[in-house]
C-alpha atoms as a PDB file:
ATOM      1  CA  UNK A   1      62.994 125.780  74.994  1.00  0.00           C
ATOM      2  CA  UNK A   2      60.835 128.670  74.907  1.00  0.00           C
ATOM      3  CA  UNK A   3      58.198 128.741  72.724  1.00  0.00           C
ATOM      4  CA  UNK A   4      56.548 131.758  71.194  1.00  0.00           C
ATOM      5  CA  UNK A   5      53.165 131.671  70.087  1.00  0.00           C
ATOM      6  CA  UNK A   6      52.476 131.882  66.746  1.00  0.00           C
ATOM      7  CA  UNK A   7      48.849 132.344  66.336  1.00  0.00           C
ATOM      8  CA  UNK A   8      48.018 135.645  66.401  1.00  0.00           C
ATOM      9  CA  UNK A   9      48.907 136.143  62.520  1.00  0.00           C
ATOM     10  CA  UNK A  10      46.941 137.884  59.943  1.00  0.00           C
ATOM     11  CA  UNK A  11      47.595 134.786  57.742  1.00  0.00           C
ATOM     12  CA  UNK A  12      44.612 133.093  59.847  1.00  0.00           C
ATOM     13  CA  UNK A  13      41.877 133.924  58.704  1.00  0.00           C
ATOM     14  CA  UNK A  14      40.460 135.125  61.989  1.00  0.00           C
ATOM     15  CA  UNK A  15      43.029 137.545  63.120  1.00  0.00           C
ATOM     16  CA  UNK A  16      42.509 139.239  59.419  1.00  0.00           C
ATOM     17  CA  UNK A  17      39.258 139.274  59.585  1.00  0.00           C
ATOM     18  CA  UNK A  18      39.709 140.968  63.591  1.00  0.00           C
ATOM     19  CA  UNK A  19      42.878 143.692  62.146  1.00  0.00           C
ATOM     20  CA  UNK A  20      40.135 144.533  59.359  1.00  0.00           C
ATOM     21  CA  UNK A  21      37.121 144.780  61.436  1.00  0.00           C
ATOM     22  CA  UNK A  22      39.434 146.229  64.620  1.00  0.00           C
ATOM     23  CA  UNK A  23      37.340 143.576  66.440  1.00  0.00           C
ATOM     24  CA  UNK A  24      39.830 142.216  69.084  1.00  0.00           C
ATOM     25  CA  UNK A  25      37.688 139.546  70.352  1.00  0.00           C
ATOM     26  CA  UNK A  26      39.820 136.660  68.659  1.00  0.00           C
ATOM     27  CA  UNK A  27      43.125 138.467  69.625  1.00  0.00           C
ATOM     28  CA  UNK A  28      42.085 138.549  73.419  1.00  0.00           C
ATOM     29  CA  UNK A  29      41.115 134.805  73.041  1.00  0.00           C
ATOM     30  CA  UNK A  30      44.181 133.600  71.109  1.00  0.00           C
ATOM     31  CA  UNK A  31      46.547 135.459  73.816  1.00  0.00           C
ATOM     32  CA  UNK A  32      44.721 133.972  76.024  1.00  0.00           C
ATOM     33  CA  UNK A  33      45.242 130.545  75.188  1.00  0.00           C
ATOM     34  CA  UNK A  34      48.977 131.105  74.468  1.00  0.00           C
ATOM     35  CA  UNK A  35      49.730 131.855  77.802  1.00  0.00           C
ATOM     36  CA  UNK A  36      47.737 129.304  79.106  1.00  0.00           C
ATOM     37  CA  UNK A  37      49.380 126.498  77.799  1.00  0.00           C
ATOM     38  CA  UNK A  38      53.163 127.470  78.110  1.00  0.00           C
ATOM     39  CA  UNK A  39      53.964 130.513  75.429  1.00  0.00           C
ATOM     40  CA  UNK A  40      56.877 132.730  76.651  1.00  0.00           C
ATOM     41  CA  UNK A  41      56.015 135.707  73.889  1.00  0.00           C
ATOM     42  CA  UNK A  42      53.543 136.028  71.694  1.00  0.00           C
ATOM     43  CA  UNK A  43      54.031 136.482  68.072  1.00  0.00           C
ATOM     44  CA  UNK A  44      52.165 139.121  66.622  1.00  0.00           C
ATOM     45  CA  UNK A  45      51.949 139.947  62.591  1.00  0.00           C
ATOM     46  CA  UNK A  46      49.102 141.816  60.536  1.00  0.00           C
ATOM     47  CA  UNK A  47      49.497 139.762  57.712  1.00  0.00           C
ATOM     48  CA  UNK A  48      49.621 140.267  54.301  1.00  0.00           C
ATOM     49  CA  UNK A  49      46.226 141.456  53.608  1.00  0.00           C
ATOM     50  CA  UNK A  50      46.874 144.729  55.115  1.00  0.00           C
ATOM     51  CA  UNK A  51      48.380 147.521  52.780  1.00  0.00           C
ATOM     52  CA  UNK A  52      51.657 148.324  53.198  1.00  0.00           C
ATOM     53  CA  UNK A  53      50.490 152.113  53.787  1.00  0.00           C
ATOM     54  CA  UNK A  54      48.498 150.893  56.285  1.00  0.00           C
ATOM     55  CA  UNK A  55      50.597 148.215  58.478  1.00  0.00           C
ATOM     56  CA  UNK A  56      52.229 150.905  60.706  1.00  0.00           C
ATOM     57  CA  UNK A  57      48.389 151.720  62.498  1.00  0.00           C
ATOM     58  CA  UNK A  58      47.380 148.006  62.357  1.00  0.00           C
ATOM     59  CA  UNK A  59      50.671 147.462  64.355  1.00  0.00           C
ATOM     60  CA  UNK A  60      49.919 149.582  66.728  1.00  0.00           C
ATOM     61  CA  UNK A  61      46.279 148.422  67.314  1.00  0.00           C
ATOM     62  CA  UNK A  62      47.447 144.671  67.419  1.00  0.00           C
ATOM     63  CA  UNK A  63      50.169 145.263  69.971  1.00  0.00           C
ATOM     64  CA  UNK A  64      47.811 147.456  71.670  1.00  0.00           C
ATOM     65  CA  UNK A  65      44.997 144.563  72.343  1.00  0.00           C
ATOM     66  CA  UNK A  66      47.081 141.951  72.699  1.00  0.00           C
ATOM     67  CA  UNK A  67      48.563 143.746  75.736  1.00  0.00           C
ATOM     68  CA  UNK A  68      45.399 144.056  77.188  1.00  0.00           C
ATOM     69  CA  UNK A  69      44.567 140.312  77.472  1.00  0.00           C
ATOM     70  CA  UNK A  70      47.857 139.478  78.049  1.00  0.00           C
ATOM     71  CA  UNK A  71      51.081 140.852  80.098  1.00  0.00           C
ATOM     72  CA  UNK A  72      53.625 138.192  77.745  1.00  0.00           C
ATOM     73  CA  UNK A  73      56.122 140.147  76.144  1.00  0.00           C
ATOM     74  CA  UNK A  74      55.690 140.140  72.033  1.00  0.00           C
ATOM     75  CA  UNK A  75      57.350 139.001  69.347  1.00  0.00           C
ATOM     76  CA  UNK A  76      56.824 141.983  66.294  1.00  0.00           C
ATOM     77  CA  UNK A  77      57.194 140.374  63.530  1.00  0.00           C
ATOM     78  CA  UNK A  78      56.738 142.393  60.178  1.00  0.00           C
ATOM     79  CA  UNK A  79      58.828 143.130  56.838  1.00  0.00           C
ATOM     80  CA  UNK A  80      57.649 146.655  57.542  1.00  0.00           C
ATOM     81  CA  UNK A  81      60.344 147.867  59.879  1.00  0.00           C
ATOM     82  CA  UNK A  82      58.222 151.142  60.654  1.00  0.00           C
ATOM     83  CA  UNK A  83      55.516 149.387  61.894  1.00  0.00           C
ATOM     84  CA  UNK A  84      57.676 147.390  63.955  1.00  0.00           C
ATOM     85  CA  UNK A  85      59.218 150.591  65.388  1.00  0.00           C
ATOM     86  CA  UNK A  86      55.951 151.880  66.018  1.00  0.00           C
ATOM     87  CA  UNK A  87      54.837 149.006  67.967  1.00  0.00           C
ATOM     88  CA  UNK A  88      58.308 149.020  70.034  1.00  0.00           C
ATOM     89  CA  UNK A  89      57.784 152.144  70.941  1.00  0.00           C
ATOM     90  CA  UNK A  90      54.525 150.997  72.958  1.00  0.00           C
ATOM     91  CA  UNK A  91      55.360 147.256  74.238  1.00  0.00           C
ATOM     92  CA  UNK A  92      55.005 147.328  77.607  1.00  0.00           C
ATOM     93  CA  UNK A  93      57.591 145.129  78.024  1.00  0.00           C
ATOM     94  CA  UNK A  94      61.049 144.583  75.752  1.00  0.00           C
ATOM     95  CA  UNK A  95      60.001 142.656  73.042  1.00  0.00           C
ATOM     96  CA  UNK A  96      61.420 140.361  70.297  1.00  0.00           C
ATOM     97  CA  UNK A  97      61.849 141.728  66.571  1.00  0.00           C
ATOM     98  CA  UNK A  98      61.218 139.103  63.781  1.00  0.00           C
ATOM     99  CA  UNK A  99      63.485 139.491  61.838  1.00  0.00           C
ATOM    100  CA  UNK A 100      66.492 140.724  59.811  1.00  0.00           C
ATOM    101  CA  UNK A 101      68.110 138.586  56.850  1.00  0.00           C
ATOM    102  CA  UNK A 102      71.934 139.372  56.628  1.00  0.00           C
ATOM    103  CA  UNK A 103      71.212 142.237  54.587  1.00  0.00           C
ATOM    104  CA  UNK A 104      73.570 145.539  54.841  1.00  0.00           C
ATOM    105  CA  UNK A 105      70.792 148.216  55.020  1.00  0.00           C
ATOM    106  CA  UNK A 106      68.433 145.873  56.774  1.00  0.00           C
ATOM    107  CA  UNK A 107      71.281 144.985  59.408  1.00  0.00           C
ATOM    108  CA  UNK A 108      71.612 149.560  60.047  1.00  0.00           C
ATOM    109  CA  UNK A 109      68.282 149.814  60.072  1.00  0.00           C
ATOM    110  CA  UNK A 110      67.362 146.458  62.756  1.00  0.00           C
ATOM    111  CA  UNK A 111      69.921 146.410  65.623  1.00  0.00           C
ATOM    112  CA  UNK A 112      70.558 150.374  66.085  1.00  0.00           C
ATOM    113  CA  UNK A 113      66.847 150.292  66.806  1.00  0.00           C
ATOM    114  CA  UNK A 114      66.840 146.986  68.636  1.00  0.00           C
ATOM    115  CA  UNK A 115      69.402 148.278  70.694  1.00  0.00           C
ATOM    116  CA  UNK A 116      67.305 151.630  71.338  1.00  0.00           C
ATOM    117  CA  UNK A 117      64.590 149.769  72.586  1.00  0.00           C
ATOM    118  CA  UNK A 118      66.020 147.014  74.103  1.00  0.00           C
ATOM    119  CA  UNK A 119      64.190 144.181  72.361  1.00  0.00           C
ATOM    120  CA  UNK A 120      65.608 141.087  71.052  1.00  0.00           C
ATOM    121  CA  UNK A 121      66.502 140.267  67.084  1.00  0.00           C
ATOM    122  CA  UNK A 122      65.579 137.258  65.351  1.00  0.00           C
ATOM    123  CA  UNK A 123      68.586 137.191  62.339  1.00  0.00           C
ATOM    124  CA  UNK A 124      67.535 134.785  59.460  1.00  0.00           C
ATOM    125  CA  UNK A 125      70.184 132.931  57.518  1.00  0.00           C
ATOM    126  CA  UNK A 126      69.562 134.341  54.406  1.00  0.00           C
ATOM    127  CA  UNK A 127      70.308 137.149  52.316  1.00  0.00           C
ATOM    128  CA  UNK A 128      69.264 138.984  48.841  1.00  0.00           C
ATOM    129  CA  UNK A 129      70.245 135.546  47.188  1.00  0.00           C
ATOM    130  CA  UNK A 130      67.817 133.919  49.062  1.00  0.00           C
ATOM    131  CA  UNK A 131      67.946 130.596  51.887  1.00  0.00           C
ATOM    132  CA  UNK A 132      71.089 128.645  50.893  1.00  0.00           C
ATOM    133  CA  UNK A 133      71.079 124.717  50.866  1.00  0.00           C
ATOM    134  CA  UNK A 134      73.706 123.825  52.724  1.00  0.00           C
ATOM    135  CA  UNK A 135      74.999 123.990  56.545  1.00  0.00           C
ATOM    136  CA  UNK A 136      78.141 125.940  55.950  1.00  0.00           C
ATOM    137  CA  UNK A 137      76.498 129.134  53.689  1.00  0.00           C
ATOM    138  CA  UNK A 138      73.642 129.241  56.316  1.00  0.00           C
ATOM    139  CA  UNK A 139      76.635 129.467  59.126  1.00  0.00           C
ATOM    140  CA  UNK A 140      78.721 132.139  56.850  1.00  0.00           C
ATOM    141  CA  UNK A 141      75.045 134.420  56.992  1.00  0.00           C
ATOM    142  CA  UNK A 142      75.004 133.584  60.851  1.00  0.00           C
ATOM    143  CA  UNK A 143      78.326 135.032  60.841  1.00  0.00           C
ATOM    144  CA  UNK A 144      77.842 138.139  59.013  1.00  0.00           C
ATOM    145  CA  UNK A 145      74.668 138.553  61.207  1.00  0.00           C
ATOM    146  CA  UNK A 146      77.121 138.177  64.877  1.00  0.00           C
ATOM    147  CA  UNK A 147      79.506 140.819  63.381  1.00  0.00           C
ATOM    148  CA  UNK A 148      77.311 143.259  62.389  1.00  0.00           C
ATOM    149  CA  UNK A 149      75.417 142.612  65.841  1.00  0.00           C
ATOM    150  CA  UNK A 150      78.798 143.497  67.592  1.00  0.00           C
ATOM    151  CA  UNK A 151      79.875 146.290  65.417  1.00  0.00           C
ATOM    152  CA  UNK A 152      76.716 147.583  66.780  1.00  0.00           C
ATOM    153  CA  UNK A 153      77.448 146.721  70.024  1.00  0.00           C
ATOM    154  CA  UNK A 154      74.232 144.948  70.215  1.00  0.00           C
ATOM    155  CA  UNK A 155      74.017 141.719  72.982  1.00  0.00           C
ATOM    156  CA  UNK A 156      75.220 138.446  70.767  1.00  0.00           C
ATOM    157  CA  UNK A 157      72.953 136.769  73.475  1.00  0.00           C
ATOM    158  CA  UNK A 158      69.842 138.780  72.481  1.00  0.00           C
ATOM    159  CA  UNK A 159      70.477 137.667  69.084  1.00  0.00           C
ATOM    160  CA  UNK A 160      68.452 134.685  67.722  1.00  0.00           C
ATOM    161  CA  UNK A 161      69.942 132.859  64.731  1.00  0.00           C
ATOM    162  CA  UNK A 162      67.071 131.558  62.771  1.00  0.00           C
ATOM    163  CA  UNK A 163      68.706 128.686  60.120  1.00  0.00           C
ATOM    164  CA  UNK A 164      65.338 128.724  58.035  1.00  0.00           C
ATOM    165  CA  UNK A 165      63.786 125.531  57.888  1.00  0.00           C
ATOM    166  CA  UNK A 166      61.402 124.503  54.633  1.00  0.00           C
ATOM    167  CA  UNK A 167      58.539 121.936  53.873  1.00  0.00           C
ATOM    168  CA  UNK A 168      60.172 118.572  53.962  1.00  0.00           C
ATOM    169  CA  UNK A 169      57.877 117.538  51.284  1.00  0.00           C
ATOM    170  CA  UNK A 170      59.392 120.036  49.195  1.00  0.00           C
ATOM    171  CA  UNK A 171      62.956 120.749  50.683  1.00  0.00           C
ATOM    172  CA  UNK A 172      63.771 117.718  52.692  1.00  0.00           C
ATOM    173  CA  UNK A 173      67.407 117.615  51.932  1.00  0.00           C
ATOM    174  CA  UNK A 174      67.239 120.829  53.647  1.00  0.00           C
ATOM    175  CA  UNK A 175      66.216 119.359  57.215  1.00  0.00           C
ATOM    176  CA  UNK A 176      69.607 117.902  58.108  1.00  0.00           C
ATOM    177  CA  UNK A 177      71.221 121.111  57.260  1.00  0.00           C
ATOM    178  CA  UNK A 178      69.239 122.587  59.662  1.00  0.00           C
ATOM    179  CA  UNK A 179      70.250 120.493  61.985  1.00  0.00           C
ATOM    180  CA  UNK A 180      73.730 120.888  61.542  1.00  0.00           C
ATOM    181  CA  UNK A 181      73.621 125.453  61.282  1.00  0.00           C
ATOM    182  CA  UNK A 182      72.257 124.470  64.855  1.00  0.00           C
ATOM    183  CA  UNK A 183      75.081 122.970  66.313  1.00  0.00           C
ATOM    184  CA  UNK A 184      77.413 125.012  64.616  1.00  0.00           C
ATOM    185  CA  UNK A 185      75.919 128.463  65.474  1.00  0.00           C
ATOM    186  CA  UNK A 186      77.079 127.928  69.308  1.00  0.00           C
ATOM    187  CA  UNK A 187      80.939 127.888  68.094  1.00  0.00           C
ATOM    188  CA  UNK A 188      80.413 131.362  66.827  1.00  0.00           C
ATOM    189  CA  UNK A 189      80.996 133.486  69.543  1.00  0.00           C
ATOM    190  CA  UNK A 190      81.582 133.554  73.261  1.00  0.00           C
ATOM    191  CA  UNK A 191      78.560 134.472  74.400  1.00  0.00           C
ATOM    192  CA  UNK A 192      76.975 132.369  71.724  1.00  0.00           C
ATOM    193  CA  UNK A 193      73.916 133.655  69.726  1.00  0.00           C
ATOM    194  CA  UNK A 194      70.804 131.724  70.213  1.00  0.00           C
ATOM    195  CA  UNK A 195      68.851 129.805  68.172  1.00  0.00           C
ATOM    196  CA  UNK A 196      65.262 129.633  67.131  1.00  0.00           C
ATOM    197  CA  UNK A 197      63.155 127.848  63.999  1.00  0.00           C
ATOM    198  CA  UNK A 198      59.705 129.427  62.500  1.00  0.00           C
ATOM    199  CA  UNK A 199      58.408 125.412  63.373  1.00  0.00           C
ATOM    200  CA  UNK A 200      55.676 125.193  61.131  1.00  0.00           C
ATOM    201  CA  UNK A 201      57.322 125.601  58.285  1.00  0.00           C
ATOM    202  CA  UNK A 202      58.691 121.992  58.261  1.00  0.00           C
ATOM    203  CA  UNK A 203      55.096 120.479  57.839  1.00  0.00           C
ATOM    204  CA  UNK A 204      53.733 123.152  55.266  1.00  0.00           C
ATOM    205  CA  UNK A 205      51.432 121.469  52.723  1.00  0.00           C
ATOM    206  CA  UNK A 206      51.629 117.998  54.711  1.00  0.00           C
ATOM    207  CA  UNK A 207      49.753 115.615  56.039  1.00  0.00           C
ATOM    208  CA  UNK A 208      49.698 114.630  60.035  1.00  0.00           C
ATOM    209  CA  UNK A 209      51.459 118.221  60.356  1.00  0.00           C
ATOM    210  CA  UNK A 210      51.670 117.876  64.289  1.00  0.00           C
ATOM    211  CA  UNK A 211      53.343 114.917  64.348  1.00  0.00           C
ATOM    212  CA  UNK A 212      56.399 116.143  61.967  1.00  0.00           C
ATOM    213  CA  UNK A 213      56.542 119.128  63.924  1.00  0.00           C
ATOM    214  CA  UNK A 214      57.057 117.621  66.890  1.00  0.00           C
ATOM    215  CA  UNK A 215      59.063 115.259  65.863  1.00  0.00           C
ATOM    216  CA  UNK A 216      61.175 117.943  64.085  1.00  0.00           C
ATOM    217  CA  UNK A 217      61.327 120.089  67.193  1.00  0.00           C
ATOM    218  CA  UNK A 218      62.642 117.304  69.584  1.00  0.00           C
ATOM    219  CA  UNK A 219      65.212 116.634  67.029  1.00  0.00           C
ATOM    220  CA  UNK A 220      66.210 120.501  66.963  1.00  0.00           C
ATOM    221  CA  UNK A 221      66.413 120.677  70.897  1.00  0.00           C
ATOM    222  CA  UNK A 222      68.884 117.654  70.873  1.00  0.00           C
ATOM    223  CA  UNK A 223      71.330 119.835  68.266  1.00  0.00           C
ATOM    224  CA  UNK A 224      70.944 123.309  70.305  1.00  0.00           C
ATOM    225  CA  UNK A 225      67.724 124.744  69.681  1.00  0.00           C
ATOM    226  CA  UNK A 226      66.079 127.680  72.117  1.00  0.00           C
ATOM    227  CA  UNK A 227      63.611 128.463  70.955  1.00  0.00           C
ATOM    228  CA  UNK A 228      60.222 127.796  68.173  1.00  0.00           C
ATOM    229  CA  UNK A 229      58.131 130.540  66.540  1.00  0.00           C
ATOM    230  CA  UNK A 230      54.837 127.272  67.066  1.00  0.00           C
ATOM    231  CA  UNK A 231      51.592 126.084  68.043  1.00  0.00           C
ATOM    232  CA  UNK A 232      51.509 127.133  71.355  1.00  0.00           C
ATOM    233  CA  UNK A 233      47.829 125.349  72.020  1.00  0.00           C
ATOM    234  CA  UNK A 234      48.951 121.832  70.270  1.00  0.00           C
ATOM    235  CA  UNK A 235      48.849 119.785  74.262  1.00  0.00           C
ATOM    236  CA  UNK A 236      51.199 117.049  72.299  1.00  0.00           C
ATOM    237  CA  UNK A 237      53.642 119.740  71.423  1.00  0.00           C
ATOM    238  CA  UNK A 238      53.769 121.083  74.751  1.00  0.00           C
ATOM    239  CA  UNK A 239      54.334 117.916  76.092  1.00  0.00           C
ATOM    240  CA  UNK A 240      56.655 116.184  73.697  1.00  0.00           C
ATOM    241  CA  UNK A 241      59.036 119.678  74.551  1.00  0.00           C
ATOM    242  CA  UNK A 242      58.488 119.445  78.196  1.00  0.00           C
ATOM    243  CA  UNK A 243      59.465 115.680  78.052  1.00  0.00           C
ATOM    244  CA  UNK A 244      62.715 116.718  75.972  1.00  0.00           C
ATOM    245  CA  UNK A 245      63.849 119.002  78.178  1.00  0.00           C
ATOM    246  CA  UNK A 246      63.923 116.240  81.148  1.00  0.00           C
ATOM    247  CA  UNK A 247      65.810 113.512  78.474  1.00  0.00           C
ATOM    248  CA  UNK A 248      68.125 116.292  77.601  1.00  0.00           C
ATOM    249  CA  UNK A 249      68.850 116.861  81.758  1.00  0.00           C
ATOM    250  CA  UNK A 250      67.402 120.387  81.456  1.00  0.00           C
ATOM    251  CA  UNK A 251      64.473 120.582  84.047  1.00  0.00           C
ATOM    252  CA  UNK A 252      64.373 118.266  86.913  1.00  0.00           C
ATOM    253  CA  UNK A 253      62.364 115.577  86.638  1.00  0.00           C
ATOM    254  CA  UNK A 254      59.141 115.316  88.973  1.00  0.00           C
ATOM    255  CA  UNK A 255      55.594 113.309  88.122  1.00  0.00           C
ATOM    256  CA  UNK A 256      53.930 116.719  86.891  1.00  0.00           C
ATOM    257  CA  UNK A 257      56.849 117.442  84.624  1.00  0.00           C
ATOM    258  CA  UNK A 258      54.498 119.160  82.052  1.00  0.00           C
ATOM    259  CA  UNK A 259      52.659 121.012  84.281  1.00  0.00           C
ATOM    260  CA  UNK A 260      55.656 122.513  85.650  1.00  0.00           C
ATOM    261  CA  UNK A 261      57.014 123.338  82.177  1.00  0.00           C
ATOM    262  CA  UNK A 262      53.707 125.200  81.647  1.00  0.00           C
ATOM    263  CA  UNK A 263      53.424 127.293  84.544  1.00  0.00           C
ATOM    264  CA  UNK A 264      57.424 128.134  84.533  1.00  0.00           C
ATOM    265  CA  UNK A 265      56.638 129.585  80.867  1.00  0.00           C
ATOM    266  CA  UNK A 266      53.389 130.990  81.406  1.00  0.00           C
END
């Protein structure tokens, strides 16, 4: 599975404080880390503390530092699609954008310019009616998502279907669904799209948060996941995916298992 660092979010309170200050010692450190322990991208958002009139620069200054501490390729992940264009345009390597709901206008506006700069799409599952409850109307918004991908002649395989999981202390009928738009997405085309969850989400406003997520992630591998928007630096979570991968006959098992998963991400 490849992981993608979530971390370096203006929603912590030290990467705000860093885009506001344009201090890019915790940015350097957090990238750092990431890589460190396994992270395949790194995903990068300003947060909402920054005006919208002002997200397009901070963008650009976040991509910018984050590159120099570390040579991952980044996940841009913004509502703001002109900031995300203005960070494309100075990734050093392709990157991932996060993300389009199946919205029409959102849809022309995301893969024309994902296929322009060769990045990758996250596609949520929802649409201007919001995150549906059930398995089949999160499938039917994958769908829309693979044919407008195509009409665009946009890779289906660079296309991540994100089903949209929510706190299961708040939406835990919603868990199994997820489970289910998981397995289902891979029917959907030939190449199939691939999959990926925003991982924290499942534990938001819980206790022992690291243990549902885990637990929530190995469950999600097992039904088709590829990838988690998660705690990159949580050892536990590194290892409890590393030790999937070898009971799902993925990697080969050897002793160092973990390690290996590690450095083959890092």
């Amino acid at each position: 599975m490849i992981i993608i660092g979530e971390r370096i979010n203006g929603m912590f309170k030290d990467i705000a404080q860093a885009v506001k200050n344009k201090d890019p010692k915790a940015v350097h450190e957090w990238a750092q880390k990431q890589q460190a322990n396994g992270a395949a991208y790194l995903d990068i958002n300003v947060g909402p503390a920054v005006p919208m009139a002002e997200r397009v620069e901070a963008m650009k200054w976040l991509v910018e530092v984050t590159q120099e501490a570390s040579d991952l390729p980044l996940c841009l992940d913004s509502t703001n699609y002109d900031a995300i264009e203005a960070g494309l345009k100075i990734c050093k390597r392709p990157a991932m954008i996060n993300s389009v709901p199946a919205e029409q206008p959102k849809m022309d506006r995301v893969f024309p310019m994902a296929k322009e700069y060769g990045a990758e799409v996250i596609g949520l599952a929802m649409n201007e009616e919001g995150i549906p409850k059930d398995a089949e109307s999160r499938v039917a918004l994958a769908m829309e998502l693979v044919a407008n991908a195509d009409a665009y002649e946009f890779p289906i395989d660079s296309l991540y279907i994100d089903p949209l999981v929510l706190p299961c202390n708040v939406g835990q009928d919603h868990g199994p669904e997820v489970l289910k738009t998981l397995q289902q997405v891979k029917l959907l085309s030939d190449p199939a799209p691939k999959t990926v969850v925003g991982l924290s989400n499942i534990s938001q406003g819980t206790k022992d948060r690291e243990l549902i997520n885990r637990t929530f992630a190995v469950m999600a591998m097992a039904c088709g996941l590829d990838a988690a928007i998660a705690d990159a630096c949580d050892d536990e979570f590194i290892s409890a995916v590393a030790t999937a991968r070898i009971l799902l006959n993925m990697d080969i098992y050897c002793d160092s298992y973990v390690d290996v998963f590690r450095q083959q991400n890092a």
